[in-house]
N, C-alpha and C. Protein backbone atom coordinates (compact mmCIF):
# COMPACT_ATOMS: atom_id res chain seq x y z
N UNK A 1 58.22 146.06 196.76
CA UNK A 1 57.84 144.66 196.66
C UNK A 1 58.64 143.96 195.55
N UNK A 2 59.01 145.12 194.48
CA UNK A 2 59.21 143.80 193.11
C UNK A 2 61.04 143.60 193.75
N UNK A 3 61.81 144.75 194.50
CA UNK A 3 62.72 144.50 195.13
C UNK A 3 62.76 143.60 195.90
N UNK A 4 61.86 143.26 196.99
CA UNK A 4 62.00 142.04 197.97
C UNK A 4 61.84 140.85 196.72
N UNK A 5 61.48 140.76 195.78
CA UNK A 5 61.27 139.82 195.08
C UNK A 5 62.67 139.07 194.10
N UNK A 6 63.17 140.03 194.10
CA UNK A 6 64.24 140.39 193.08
C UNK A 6 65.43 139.36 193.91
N UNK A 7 65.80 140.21 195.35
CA UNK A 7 66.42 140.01 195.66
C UNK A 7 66.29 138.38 196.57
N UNK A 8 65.28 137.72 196.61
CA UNK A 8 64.52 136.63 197.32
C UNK A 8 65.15 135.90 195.87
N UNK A 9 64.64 135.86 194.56
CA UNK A 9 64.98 135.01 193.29
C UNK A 9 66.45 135.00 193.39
N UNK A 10 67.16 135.98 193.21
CA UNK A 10 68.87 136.38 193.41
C UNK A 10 69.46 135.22 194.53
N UNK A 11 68.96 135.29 195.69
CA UNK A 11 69.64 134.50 196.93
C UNK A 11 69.15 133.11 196.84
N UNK A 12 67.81 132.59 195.90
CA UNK A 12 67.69 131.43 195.65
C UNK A 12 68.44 130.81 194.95
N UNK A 13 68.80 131.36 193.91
CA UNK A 13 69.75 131.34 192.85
C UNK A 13 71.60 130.94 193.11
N UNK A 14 71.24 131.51 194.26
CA UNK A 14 72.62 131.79 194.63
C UNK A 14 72.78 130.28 195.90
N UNK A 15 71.76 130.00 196.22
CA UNK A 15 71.34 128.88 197.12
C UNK A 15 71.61 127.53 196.40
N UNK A 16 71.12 127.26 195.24
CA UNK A 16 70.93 127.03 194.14
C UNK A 16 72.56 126.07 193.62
N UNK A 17 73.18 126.88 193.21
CA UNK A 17 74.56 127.45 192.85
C UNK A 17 75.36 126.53 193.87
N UNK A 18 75.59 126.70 195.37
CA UNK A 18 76.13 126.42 196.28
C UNK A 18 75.86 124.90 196.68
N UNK A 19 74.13 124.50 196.48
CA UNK A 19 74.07 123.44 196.56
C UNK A 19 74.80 122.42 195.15
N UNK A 20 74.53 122.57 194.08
CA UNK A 20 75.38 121.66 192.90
C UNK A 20 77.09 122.01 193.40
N UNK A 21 77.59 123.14 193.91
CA UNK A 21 78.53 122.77 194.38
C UNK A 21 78.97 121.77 195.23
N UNK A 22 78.61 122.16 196.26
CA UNK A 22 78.45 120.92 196.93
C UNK A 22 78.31 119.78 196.78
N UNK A 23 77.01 119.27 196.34
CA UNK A 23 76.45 118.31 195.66
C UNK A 23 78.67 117.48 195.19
N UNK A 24 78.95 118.23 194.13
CA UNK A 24 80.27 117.96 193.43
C UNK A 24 81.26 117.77 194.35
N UNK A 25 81.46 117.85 195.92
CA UNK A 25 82.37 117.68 196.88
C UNK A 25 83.10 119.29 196.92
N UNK A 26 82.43 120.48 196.53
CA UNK A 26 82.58 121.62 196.86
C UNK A 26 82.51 121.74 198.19
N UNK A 27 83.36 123.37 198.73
CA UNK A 27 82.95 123.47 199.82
C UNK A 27 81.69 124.32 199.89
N UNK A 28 80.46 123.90 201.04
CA UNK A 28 79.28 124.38 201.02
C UNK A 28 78.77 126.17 200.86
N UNK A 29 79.93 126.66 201.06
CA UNK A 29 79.28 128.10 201.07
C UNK A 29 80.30 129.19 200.18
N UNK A 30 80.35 128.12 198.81
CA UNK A 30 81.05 128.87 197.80
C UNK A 30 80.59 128.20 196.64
N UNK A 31 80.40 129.34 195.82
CA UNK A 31 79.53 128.98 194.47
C UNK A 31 80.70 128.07 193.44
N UNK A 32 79.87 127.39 192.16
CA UNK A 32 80.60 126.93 191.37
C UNK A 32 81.63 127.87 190.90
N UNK A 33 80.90 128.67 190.62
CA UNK A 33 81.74 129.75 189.52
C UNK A 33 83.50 130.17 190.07
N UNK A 34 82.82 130.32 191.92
CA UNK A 34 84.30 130.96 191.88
C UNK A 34 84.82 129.89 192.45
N UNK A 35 84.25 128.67 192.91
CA UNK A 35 85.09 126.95 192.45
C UNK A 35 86.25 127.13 191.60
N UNK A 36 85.13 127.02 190.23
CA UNK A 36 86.42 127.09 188.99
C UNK A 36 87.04 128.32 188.82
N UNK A 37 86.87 128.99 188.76
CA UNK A 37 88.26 130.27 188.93
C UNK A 37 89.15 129.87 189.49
N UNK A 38 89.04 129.82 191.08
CA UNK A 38 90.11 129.12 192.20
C UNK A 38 90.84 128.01 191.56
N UNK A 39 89.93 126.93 191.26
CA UNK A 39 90.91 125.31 190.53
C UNK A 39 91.17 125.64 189.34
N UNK A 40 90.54 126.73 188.39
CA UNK A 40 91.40 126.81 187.09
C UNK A 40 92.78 127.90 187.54
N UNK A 41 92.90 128.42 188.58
CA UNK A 41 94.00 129.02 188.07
C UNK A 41 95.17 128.06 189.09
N UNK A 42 94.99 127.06 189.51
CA UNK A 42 95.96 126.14 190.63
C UNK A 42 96.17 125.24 188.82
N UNK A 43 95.36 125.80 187.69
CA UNK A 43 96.53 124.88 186.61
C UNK A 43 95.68 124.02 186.28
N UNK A 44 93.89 123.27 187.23
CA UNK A 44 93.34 122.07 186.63
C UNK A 44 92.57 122.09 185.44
N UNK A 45 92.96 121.56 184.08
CA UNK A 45 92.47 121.77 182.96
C UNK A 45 90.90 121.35 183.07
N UNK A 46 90.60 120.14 183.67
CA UNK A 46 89.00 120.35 184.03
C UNK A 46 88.11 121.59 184.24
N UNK A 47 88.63 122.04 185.23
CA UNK A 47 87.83 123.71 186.05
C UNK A 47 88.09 124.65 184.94
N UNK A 48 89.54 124.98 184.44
CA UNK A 48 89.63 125.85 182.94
C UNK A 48 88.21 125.57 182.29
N UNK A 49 87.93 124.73 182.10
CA UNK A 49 86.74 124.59 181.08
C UNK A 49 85.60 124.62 181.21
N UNK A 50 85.27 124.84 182.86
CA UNK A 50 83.97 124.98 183.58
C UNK A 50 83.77 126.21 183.58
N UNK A 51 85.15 126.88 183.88
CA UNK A 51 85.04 128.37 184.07
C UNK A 51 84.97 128.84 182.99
N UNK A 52 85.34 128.41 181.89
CA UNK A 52 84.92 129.29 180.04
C UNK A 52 83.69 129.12 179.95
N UNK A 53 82.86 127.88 180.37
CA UNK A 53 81.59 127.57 179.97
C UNK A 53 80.85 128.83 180.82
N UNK A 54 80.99 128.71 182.21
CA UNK A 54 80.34 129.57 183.11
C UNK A 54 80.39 131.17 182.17
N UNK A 55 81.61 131.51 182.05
CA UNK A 55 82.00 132.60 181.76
C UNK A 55 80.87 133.04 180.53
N UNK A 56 80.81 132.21 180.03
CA UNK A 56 80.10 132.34 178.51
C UNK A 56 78.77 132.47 178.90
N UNK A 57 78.18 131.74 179.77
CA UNK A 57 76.65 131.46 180.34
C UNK A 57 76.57 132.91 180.38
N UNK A 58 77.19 133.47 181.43
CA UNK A 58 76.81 134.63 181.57
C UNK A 58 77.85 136.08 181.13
N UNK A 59 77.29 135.91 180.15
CA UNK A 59 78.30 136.36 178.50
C UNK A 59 78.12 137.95 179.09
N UNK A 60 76.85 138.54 180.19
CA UNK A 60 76.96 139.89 179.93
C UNK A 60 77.55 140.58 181.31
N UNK A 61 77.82 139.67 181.56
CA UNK A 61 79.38 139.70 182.83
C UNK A 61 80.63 139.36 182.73
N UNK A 62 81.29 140.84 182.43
CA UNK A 62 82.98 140.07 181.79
C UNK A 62 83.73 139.50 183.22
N UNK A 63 84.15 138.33 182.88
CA UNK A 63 85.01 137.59 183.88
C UNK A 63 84.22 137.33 185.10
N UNK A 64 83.13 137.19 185.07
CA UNK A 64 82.09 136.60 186.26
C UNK A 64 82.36 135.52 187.19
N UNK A 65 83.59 134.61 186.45
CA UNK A 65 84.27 133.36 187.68
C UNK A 65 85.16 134.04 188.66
N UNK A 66 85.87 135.19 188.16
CA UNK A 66 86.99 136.08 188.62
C UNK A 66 85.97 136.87 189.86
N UNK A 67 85.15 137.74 189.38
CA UNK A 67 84.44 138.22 190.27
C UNK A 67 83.92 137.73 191.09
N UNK A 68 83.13 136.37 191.36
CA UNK A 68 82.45 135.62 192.32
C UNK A 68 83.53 135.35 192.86
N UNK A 69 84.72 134.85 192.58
CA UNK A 69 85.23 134.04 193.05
C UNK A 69 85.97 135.83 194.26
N UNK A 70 86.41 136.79 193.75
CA UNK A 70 86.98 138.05 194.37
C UNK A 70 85.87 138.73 195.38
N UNK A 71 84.52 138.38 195.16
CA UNK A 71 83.25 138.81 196.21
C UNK A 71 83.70 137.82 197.23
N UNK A 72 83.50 136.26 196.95
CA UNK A 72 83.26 135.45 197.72
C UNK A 72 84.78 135.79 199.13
N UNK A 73 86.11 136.18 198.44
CA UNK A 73 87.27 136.09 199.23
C UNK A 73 86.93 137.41 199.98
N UNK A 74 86.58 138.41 199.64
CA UNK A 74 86.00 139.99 200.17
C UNK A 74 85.32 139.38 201.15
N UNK A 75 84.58 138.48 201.13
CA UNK A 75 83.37 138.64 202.34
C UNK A 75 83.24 137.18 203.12
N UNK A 76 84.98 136.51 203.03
CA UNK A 76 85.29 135.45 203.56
C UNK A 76 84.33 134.63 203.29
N UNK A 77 83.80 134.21 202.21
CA UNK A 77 82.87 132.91 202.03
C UNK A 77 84.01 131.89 201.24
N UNK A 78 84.85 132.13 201.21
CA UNK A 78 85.90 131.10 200.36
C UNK A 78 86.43 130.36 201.48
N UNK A 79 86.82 129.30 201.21
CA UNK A 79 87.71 128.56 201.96
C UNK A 79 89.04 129.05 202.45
N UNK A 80 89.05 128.31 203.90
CA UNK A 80 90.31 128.84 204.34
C UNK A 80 91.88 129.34 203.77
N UNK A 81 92.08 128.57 203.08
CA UNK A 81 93.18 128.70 202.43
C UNK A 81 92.96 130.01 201.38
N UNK A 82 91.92 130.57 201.28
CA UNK A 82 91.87 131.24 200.09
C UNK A 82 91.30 132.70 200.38
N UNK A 83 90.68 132.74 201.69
CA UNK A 83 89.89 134.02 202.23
C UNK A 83 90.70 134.80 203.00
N UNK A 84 90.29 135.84 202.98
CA UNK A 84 91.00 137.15 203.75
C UNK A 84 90.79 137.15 205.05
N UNK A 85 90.27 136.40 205.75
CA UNK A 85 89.92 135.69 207.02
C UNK A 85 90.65 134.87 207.78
């Protein structure tokens, strides 16, 4: 149970995430985090600084924009231009 629970908070979270993307003219089924990874490394000093902030949020995940953003291309949730798809 505390697993179905766990993982129900996790995918809200992650629901969550996708919508403020969006919300920002993201595409819908990719989180902020690996947003800014993707636009900080195309060079945009804006996203650089979303992605340090992010990075820092979650201080006990090294490189956590890198990783979302390397899950999201693994399991084709990134945009075309960017997925293994």
């Amino acid at each position: 149970m505390k697993k179905r629970l766990a993982k129900y908070g996790y995918n809200v979270l992650v629901g969550l995430d996708q919508f403020v993307n969006t919300i920002f003219s993201g595409y819908p089924d990719e989180t902020l985090s690996a947003r800014s990874w993707r636009k900080a490394q195309a060079g945009q000093w804006f996203w650089r600084a979303v992605r340090w902030c992010i990075d820092r949020l979650f201080f006990w995940e090294p490189n956590h924009c890198r990783a979302a953003a390397e899950n999201e291309a693994a399991r084709g949730h990134s945009p075309k231009e960017v997925s293994n798809g």
